[in-house]
Protein backbone atom coordinates (compact mmCIF):
# COMPACT_ATOMS: atom_id res chain seq x y z
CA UNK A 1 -84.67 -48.97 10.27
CA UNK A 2 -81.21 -47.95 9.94
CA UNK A 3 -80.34 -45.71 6.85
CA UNK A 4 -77.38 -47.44 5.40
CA UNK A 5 -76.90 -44.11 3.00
CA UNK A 6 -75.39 -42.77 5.42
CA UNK A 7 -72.71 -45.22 5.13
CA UNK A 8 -71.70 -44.04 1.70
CA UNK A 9 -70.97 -40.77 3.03
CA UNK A 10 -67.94 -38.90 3.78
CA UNK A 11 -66.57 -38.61 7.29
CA UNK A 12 -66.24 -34.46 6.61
CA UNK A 13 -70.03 -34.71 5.63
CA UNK A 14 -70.77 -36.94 8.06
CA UNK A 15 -68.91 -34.53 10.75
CA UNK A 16 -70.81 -31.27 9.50
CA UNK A 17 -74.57 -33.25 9.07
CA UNK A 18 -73.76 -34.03 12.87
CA UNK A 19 -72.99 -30.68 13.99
CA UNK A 20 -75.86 -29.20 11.88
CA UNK A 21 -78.23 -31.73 13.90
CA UNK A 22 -79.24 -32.85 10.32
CA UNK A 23 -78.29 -36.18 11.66
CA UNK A 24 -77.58 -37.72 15.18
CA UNK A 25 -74.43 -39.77 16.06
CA UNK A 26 -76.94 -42.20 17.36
CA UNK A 27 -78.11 -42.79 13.32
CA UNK A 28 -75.00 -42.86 12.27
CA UNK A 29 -73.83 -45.17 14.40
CA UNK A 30 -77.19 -47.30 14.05
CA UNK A 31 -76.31 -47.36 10.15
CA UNK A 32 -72.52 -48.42 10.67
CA UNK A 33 -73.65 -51.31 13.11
CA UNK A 34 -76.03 -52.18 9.61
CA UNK A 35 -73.72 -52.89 7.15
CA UNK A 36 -70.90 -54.54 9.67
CA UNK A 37 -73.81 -57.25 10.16
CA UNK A 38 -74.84 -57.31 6.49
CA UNK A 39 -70.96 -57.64 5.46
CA UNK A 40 -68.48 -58.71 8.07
CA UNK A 41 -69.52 -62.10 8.37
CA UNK A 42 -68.07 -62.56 4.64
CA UNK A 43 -65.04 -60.20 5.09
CA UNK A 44 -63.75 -61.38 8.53
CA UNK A 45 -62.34 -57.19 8.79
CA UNK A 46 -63.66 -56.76 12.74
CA UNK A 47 -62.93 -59.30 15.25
CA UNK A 48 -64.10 -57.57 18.62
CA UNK A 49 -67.71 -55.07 18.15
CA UNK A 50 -67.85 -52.80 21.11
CA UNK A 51 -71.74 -51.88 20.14
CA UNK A 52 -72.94 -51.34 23.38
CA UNK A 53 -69.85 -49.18 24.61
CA UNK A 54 -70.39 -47.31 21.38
CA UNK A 55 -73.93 -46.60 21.60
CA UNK A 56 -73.65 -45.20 25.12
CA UNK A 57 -70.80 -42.85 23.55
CA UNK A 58 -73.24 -42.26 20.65
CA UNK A 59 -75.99 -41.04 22.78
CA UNK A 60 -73.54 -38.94 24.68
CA UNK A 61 -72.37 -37.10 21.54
CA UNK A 62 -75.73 -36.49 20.81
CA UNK A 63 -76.69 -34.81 24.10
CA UNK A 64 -73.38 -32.99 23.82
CA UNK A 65 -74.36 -31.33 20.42
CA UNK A 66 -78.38 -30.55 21.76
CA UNK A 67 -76.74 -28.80 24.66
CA UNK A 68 -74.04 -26.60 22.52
CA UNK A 69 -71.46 -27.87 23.98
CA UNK A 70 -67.86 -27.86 21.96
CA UNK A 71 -67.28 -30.52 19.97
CA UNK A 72 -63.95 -31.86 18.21
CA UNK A 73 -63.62 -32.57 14.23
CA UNK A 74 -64.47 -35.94 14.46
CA UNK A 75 -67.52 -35.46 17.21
CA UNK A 76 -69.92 -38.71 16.85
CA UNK A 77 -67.83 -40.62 13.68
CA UNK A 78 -67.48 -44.23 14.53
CA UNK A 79 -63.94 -45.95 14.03
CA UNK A 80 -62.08 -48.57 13.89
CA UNK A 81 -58.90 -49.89 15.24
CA UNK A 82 -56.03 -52.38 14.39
CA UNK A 83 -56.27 -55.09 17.09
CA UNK A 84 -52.48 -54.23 17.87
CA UNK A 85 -53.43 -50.80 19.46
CA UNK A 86 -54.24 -51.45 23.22
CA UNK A 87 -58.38 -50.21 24.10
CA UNK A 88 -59.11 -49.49 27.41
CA UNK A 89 -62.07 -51.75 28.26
CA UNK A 90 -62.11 -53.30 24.74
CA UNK A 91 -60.70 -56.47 23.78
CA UNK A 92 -56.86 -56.21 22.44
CA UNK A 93 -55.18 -59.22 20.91
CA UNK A 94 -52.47 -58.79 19.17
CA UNK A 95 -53.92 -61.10 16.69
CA UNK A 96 -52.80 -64.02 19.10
CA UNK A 97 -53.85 -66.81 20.92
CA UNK A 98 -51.80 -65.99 23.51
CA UNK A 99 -53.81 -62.76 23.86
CA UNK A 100 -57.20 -64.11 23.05
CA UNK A 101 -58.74 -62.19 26.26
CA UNK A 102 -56.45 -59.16 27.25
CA UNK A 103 -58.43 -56.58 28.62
CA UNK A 104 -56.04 -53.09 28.55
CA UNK A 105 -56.51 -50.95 31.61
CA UNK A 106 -55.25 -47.81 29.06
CA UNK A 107 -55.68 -46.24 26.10
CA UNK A 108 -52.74 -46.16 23.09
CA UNK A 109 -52.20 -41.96 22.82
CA UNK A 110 -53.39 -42.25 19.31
CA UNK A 111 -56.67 -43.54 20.31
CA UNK A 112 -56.99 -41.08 23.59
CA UNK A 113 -56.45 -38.28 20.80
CA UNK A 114 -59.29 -39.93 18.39
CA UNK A 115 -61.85 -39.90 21.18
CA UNK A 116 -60.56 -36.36 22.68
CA UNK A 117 -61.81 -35.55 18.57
CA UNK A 118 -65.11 -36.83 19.15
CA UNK A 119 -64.53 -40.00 17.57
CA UNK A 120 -66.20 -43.27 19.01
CA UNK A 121 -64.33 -46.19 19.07
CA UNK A 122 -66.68 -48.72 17.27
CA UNK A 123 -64.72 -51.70 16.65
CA UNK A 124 -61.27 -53.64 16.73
CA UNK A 125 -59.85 -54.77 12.99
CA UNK A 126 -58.24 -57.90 11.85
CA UNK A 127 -54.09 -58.14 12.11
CA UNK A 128 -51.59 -60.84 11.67
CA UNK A 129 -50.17 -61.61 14.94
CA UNK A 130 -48.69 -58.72 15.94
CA UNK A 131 -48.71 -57.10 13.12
CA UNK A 132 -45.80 -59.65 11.47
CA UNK A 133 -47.06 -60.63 7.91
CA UNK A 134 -48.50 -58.95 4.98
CA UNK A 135 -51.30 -61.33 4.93
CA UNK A 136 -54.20 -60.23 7.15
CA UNK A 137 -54.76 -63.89 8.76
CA UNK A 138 -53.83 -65.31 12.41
CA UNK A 139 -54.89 -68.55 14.39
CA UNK A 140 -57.53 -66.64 16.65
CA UNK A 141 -59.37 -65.46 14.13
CA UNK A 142 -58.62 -66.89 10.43
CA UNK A 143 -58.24 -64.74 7.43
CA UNK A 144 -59.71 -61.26 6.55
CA UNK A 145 -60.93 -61.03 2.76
CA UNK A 146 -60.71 -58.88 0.03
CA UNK A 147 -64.08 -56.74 -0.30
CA UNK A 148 -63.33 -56.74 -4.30
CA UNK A 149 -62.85 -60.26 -4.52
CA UNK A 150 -63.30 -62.54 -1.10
CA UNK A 151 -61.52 -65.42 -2.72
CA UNK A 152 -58.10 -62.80 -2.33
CA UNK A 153 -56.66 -60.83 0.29
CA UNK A 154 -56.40 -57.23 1.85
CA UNK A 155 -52.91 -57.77 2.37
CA UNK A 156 -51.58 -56.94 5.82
CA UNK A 157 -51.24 -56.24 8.19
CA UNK A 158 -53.40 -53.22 8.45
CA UNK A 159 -55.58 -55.32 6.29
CA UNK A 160 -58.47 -55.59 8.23
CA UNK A 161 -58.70 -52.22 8.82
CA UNK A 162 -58.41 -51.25 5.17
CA UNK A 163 -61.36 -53.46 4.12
CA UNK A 164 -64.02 -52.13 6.95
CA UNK A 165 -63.24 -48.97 5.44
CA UNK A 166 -63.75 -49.88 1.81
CA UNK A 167 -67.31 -51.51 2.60
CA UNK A 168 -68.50 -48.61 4.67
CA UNK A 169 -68.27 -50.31 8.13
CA UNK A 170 -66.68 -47.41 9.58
CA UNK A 171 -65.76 -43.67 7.69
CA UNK A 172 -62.27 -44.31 9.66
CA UNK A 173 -59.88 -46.65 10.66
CA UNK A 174 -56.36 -46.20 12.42
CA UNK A 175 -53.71 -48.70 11.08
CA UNK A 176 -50.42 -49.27 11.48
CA UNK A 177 -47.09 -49.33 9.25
CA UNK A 178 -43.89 -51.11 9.09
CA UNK A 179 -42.97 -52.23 6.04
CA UNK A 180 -45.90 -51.99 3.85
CA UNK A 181 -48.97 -52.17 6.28
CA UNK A 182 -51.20 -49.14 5.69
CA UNK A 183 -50.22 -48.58 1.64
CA UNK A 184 -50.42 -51.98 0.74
CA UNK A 185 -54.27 -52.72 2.10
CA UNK A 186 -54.77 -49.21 1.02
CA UNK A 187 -53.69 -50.36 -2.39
CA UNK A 188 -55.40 -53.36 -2.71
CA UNK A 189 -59.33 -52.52 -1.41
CA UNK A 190 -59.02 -49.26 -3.43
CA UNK A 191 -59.12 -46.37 -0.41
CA UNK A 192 -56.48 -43.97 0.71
CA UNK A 193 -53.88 -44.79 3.60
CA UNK A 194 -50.94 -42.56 4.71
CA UNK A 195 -47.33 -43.25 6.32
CA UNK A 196 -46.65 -40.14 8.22
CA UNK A 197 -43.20 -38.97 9.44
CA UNK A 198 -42.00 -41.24 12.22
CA UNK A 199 -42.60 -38.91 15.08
CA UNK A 200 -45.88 -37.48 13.81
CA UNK A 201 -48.03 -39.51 16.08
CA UNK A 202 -46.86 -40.70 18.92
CA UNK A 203 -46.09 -44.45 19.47
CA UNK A 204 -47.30 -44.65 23.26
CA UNK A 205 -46.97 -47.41 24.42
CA UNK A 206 -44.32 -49.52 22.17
CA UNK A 207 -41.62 -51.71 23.85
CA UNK A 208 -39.25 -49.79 21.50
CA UNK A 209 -39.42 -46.06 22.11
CA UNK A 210 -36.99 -44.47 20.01
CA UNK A 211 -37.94 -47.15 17.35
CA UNK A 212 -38.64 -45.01 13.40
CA UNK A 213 -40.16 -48.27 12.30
CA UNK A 214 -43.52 -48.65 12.93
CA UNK A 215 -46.05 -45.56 12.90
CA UNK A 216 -49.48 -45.19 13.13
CA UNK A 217 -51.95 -43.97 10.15
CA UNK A 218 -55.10 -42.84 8.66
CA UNK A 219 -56.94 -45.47 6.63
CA UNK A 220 -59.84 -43.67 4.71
CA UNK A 221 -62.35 -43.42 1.68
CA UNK A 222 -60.44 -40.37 0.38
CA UNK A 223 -57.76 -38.41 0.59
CA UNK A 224 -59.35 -35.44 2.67
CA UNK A 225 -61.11 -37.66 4.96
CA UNK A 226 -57.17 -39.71 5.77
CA UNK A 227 -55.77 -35.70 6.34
CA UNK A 228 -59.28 -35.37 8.89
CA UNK A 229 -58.08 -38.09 10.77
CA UNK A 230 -54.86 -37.01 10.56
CA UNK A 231 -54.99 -33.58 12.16
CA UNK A 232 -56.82 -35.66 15.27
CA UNK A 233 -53.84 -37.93 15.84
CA UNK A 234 -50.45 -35.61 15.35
CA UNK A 235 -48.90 -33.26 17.66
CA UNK A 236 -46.15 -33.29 20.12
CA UNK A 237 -46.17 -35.59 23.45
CA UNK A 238 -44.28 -36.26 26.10
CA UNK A 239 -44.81 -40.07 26.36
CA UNK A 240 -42.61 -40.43 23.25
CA UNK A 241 -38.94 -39.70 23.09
CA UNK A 242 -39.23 -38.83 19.21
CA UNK A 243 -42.03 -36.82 19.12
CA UNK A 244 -42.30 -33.79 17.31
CA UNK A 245 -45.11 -31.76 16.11
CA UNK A 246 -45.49 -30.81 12.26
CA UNK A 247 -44.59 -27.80 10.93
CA UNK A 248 -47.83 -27.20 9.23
CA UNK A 249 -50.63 -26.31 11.28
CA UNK A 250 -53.51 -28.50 9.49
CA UNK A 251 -53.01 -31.49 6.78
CA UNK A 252 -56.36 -30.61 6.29
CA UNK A 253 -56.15 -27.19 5.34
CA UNK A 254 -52.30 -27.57 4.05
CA UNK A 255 -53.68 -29.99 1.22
CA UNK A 256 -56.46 -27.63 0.44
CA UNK A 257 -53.85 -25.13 -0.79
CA UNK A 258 -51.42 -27.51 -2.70
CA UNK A 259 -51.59 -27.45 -6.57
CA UNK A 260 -50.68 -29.64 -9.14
CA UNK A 261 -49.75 -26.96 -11.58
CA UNK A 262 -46.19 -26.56 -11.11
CA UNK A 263 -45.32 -29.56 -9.30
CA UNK A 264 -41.90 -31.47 -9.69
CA UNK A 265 -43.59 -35.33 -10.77
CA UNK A 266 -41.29 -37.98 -11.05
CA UNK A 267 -42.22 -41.62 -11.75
CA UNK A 268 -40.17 -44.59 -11.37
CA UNK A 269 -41.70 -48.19 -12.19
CA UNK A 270 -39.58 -49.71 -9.58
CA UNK A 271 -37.52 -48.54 -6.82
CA UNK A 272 -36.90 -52.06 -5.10
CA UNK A 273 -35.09 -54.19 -8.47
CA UNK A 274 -37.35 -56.81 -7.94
CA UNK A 275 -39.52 -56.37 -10.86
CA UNK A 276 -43.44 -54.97 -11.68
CA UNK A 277 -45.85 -56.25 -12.78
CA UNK A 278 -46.94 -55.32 -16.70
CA UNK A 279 -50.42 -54.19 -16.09
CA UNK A 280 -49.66 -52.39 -12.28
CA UNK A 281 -46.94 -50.58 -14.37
CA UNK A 282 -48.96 -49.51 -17.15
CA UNK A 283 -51.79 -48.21 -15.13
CA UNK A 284 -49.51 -46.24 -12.82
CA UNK A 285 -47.67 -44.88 -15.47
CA UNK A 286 -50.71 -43.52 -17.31
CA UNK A 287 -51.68 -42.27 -14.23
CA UNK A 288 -48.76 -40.13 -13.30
CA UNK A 289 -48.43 -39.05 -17.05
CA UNK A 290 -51.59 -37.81 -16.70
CA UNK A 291 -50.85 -34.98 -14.30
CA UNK A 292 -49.20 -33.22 -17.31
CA UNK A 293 -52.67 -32.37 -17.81
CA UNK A 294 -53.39 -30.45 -14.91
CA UNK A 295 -50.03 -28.82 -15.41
CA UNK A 296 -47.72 -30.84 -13.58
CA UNK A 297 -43.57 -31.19 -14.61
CA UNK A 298 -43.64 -35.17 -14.39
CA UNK A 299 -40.45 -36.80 -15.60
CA UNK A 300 -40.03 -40.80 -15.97
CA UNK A 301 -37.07 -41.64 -14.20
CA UNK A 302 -34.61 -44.64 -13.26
CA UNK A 303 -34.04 -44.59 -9.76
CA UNK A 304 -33.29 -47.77 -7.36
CA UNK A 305 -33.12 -48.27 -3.57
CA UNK A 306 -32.69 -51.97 -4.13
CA UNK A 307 -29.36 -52.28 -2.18
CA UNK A 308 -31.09 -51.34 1.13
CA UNK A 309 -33.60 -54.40 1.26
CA UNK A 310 -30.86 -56.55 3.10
CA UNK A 311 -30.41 -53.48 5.66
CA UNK A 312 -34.12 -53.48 6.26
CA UNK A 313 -34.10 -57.18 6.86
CA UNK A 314 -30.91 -56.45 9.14
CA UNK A 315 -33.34 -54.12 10.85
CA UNK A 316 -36.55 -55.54 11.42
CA UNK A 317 -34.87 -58.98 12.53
CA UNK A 318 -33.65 -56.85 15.80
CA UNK A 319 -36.87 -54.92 15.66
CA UNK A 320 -38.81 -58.07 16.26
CA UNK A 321 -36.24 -59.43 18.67
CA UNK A 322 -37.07 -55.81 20.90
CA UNK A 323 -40.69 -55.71 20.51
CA UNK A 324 -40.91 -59.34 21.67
CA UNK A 325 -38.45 -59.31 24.59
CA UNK A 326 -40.86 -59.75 27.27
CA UNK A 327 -42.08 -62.55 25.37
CA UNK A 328 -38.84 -64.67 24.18
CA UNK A 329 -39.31 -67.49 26.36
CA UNK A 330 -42.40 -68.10 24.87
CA UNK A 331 -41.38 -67.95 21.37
CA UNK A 332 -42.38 -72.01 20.44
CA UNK A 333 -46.01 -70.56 21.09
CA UNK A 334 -45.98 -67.77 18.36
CA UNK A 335 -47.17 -68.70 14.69
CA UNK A 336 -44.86 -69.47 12.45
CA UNK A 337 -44.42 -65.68 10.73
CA UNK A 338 -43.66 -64.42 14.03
CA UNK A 339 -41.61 -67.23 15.81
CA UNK A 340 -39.55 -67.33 11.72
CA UNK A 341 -39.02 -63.36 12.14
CA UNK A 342 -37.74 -63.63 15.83
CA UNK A 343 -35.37 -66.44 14.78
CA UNK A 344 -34.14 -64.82 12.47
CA UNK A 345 -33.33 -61.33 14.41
CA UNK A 346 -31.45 -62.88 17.18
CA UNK A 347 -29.74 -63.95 14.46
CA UNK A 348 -27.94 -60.81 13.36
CA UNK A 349 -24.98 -59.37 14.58
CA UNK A 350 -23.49 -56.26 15.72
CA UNK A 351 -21.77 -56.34 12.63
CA UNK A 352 -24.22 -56.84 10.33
CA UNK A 353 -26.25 -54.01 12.49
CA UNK A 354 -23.56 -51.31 11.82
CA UNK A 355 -23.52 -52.20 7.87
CA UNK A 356 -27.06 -51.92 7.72
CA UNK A 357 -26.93 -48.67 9.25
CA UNK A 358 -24.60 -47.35 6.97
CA UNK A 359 -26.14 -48.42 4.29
CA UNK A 360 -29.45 -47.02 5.44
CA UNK A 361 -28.05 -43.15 5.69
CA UNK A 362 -25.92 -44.07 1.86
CA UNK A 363 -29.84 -44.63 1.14
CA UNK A 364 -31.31 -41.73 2.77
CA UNK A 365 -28.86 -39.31 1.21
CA UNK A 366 -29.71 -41.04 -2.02
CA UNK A 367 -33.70 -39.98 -1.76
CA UNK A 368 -32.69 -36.28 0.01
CA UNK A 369 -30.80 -35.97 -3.57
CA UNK A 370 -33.89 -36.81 -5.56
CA UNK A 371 -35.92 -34.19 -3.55
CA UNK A 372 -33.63 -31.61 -4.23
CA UNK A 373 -34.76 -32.13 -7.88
CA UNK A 374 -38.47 -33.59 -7.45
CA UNK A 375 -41.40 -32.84 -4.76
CA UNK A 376 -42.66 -36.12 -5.22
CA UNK A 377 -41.71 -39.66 -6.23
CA UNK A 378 -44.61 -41.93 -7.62
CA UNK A 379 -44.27 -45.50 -7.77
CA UNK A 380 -46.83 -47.93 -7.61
CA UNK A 381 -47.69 -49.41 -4.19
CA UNK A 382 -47.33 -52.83 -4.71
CA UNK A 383 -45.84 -55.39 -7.52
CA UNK A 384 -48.16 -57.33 -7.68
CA UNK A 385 -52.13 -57.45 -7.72
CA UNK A 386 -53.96 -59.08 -4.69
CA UNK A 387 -53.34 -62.79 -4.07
CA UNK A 388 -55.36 -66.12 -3.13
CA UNK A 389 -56.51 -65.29 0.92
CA UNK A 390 -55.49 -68.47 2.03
CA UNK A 391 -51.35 -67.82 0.53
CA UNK A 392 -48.89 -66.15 3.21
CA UNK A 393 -47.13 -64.39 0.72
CA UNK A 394 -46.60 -63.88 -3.16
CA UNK A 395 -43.28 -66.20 -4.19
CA UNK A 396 -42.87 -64.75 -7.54
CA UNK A 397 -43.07 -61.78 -10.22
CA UNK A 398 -43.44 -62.19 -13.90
CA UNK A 399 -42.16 -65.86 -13.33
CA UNK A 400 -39.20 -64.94 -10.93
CA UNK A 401 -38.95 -66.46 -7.89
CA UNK A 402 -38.46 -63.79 -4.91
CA UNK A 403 -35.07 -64.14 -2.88
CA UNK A 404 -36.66 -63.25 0.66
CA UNK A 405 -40.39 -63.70 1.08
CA UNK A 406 -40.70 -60.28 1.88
CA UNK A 407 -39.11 -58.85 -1.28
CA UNK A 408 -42.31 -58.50 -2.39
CA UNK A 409 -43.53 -55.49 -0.35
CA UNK A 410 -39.88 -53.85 -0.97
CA UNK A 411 -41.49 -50.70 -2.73
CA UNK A 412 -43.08 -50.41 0.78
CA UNK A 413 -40.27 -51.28 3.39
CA UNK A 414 -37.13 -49.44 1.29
CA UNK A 415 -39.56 -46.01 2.30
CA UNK A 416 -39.86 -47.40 5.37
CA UNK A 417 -35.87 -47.66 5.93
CA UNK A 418 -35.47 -44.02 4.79
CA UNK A 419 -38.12 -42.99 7.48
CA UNK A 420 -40.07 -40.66 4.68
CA UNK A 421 -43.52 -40.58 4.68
CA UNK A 422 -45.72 -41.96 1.72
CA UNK A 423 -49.48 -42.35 0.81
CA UNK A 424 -51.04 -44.94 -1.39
CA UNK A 425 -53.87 -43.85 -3.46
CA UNK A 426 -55.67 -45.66 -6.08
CA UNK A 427 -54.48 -44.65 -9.92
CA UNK A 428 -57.17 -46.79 -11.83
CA UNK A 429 -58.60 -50.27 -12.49
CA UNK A 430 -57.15 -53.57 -13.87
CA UNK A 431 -58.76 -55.23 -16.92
CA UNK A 432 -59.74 -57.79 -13.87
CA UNK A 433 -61.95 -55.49 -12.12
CA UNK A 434 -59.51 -54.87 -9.28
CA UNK A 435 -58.08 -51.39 -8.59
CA UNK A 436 -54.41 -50.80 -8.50
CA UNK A 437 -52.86 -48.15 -6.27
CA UNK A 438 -49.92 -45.53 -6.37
CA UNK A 439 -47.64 -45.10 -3.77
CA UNK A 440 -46.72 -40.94 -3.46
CA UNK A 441 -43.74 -40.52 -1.59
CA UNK A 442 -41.97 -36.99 -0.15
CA UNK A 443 -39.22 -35.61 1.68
CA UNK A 444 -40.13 -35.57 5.34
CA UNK A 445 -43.05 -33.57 6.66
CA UNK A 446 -44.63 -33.71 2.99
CA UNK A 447 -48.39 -35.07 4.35
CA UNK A 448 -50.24 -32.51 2.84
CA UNK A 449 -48.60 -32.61 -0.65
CA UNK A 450 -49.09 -36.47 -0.25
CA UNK A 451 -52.32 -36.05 0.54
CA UNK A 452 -53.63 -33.43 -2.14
CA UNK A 453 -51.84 -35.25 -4.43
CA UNK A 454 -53.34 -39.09 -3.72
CA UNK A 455 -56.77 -36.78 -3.95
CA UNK A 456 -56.41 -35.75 -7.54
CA UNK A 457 -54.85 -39.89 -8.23
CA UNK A 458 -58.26 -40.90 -7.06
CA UNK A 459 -60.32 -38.75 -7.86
CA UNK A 460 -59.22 -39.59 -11.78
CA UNK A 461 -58.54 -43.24 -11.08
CA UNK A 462 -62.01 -44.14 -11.45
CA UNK A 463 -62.21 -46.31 -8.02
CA UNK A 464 -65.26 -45.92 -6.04
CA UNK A 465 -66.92 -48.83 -3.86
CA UNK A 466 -66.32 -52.29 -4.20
CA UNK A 467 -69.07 -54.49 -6.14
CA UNK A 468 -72.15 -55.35 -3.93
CA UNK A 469 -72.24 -59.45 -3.12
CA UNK A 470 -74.79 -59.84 -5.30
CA UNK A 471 -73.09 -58.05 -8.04
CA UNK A 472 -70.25 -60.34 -7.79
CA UNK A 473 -72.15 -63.92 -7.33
CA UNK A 474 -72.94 -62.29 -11.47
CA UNK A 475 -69.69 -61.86 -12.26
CA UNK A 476 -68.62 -65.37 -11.62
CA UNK A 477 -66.64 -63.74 -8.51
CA UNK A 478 -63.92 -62.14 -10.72
């Protein structure tokens, strides 16, 4: 029988048990495959198991570690990834129908450098099709639901991901991020995800090369565990145009020697001018405040990057024009997010392309000034608390309609814009029994200060596992 215990464990412990032969990837493994039958069924978070793939990889790693052979960081730790990152031999879809049985021949770089880690890749995680929506739901496969409360959602579109992560499915899981797609999931089932610098990891293969947009991330139980994964997935390559390697040598151990004490905090309620809610506000507040404690300088600021949400719209209309070029004369077969989001690109005009870029650097210059004066900017990761699973999209905030429906991931995409990295990290609970996350953002390069930073968030937030089934069917389901 499989111990599920080990489920509950960290992916660092998990690592060291492994290469202490405590434990064997083969029980680890065995105790993952446990609790994705016991929950996904419910939670909808992985939509292609590659269990026997994984188990031969399993027993590999565990003759690899009885024969003292070197072994990476992440040797024998299942994972998971978004079903928008090609897997050579397992089943990528894009989240679309149109994709329902693409095999890729190939590996995405980010997963060849998981697996040259050790990792094994386990499973493939729910996504809007192609990653266009902030609602974890597509035609193929229906919705993914919130482990806190099934009736809501993970967000998107890394949600799927973020919730077999926050039930213990997998210790890992490699998302993706646009405009809100690791933080906001991150946020919402009450783990740690990370935006790293565009050029961190690289993109290979992505229609759009050169593209800052869209980057790949760590989506994990805690802070350490995301800057693990981390370290496994960054470094320079040659199949992308932008790469670049950090200029620290380990997240890992960069985090480690961070400290609070000292550190320039500030805290602005909201960076987009679209509103907060009272009770996200409040928490985050408190929860910023608090680092005073631990000797922090934390200063409650005004500070808006409101006028760039029409340049990110500007920007991500063309983005999804270029990412689905191969695919335009097909566009009355997408969903309706998708075909919406392409109609709307090949919309926008050179014009309007040059004003959003000029905006975007007016922007840019606008955040390099408030790192001159602060290490970190805190601002809570999303508006709004999680919504009903089967809505596409929150319409309103304290009783105001939204002018775009995106506005309401604007915290998110403004970062985004920028191209500064950010983390989202839970900061406490809401008096409905749902946690509420902070997004931590930095000048460029700033992962490990992100990182050791979301750790001491979390570890005061109070945010641990998400109720059992049982414990909600006594709750009423909250």
């Amino acid at each position: 029988m499989a111990d599920v215990s080990l489920t509950r464990k960290t992916a660092r412990d998990l690592a060291r048990l492994i290469r202490d032969r405590s434990v064997s990837p083969v029980e680890v493994l065995e105790a993952h495959l446990a609790v994705i039958a016991e929950k996904n069924p419910a939670l909808n978070a992985i939509v292609t198991l590659a269990a026997e793939r994984a188990v031969a990889a399993a027993h590999a790693a565990e003759r690899a570690v009885a024969g003292n052979q070197a072994i990476g960081p992440l040797h024998g730790l299942p994972v998971a990834i978004k079903d928008i990152t090609p897997t050579a031999g397992i089943r990528t879809t894009f989240g679309s129908p149109l994709y329902a049985d693409n095999m890729p021949a190939e590996d995405a770089e980010v997963v060849r450098r998981l697996k040259a880690a050790g990792a094994i890749v386990l499973a493939k995680t729910n996504t809007p099709e192609f990653a266009c929506g902030a609602n974890t739901d597509n035609a193929l496969f229906g919705p993914t639901r919130n482990p806190w409360n099934p009736a809501l959602s993970p967000a998107g579109s890394s949600g799927g991901s973020a919730v077999a992560v926050a039930t213990g499915m997998v210790p890992l899981a490699q998302g993706t991020d646009f405009g809100c797609s690791i933080r906001i999931p991150a946020a919402f089932c009450g783990i740690v995800g990370l935006r790293p610098t565009p050029g961190l990891i690289p993109n290979y293969p992505m229609p759009l090369a050169w593209d800052a947009g869209q980057v790949h991330g760590p989506l994990a139980r805690d802070a350490a565990d995301a800057a693990l994964m981390l370290d496994a997935m960054t470094g320079y390559s040659r199949l992308s145009p932008i790469s670049v390697s950090p200029p620290w040598q380990s997240a890992l151990a960069g985090m480690q020697e961070c400290r609070t004490e000292g550190l320039r905090v500030a805290y602005a309620a909201d960076i987009a001018g679209i509103g907060v809610e009272e009770e996200i506000d409040a928490v985050c507040r408190k929860a910023a405040l608090a680092l005073r404690q631990a000797g922090a300088a934390v200063e409650e600021i005004e500070f808006s990057a409101a006028d760039g949400r029409d340049a990110y719209q500007a920007w991500r209309g063309l983005w999804m024009v270029g990412q689905q070029y191969e695919r335009l004369d097909r566009l009355e077969l997408f969903g309706a997010n998708l075909k919406g989001n392409v109609a709307s690109g090949l919309n926008v005009t050179p014009v309007d392309f040059a004003a959003a870029e000029r905006k975007r650097l007016e922007v840019f210059q606008r955040f390099r000034v408030l790192f001159e004066r602060f290490d970190v900017l805190l601002t809570p990761a999303a508006p709004v608390k999680p919504f009903a699973v089967g809505k596409n999209f929150p319409d309103r905030i304290n009783g105001q309609k939204f002018e775009n429906y995106i506005d309401w991931i604007a915290p998110a995409f403004l970062v985004t814009l920028v191209s500064l990295p950010a983390a989202s990290a839970p900061a406490g609970m809401g008096r409905d029994g749902l946690p509420i996350g902070m997004q931590i953002v930095s000048a460029r390069f700033g992962e490990p200060l992100l990182l050791s930073l979301a750790s001491v968030l979390h570890e005061a937030s109070g945010v641990t596992w998400p109720p059992e089934p049982q414990d909600l069917a006594v709750a009423g389901g909250r």
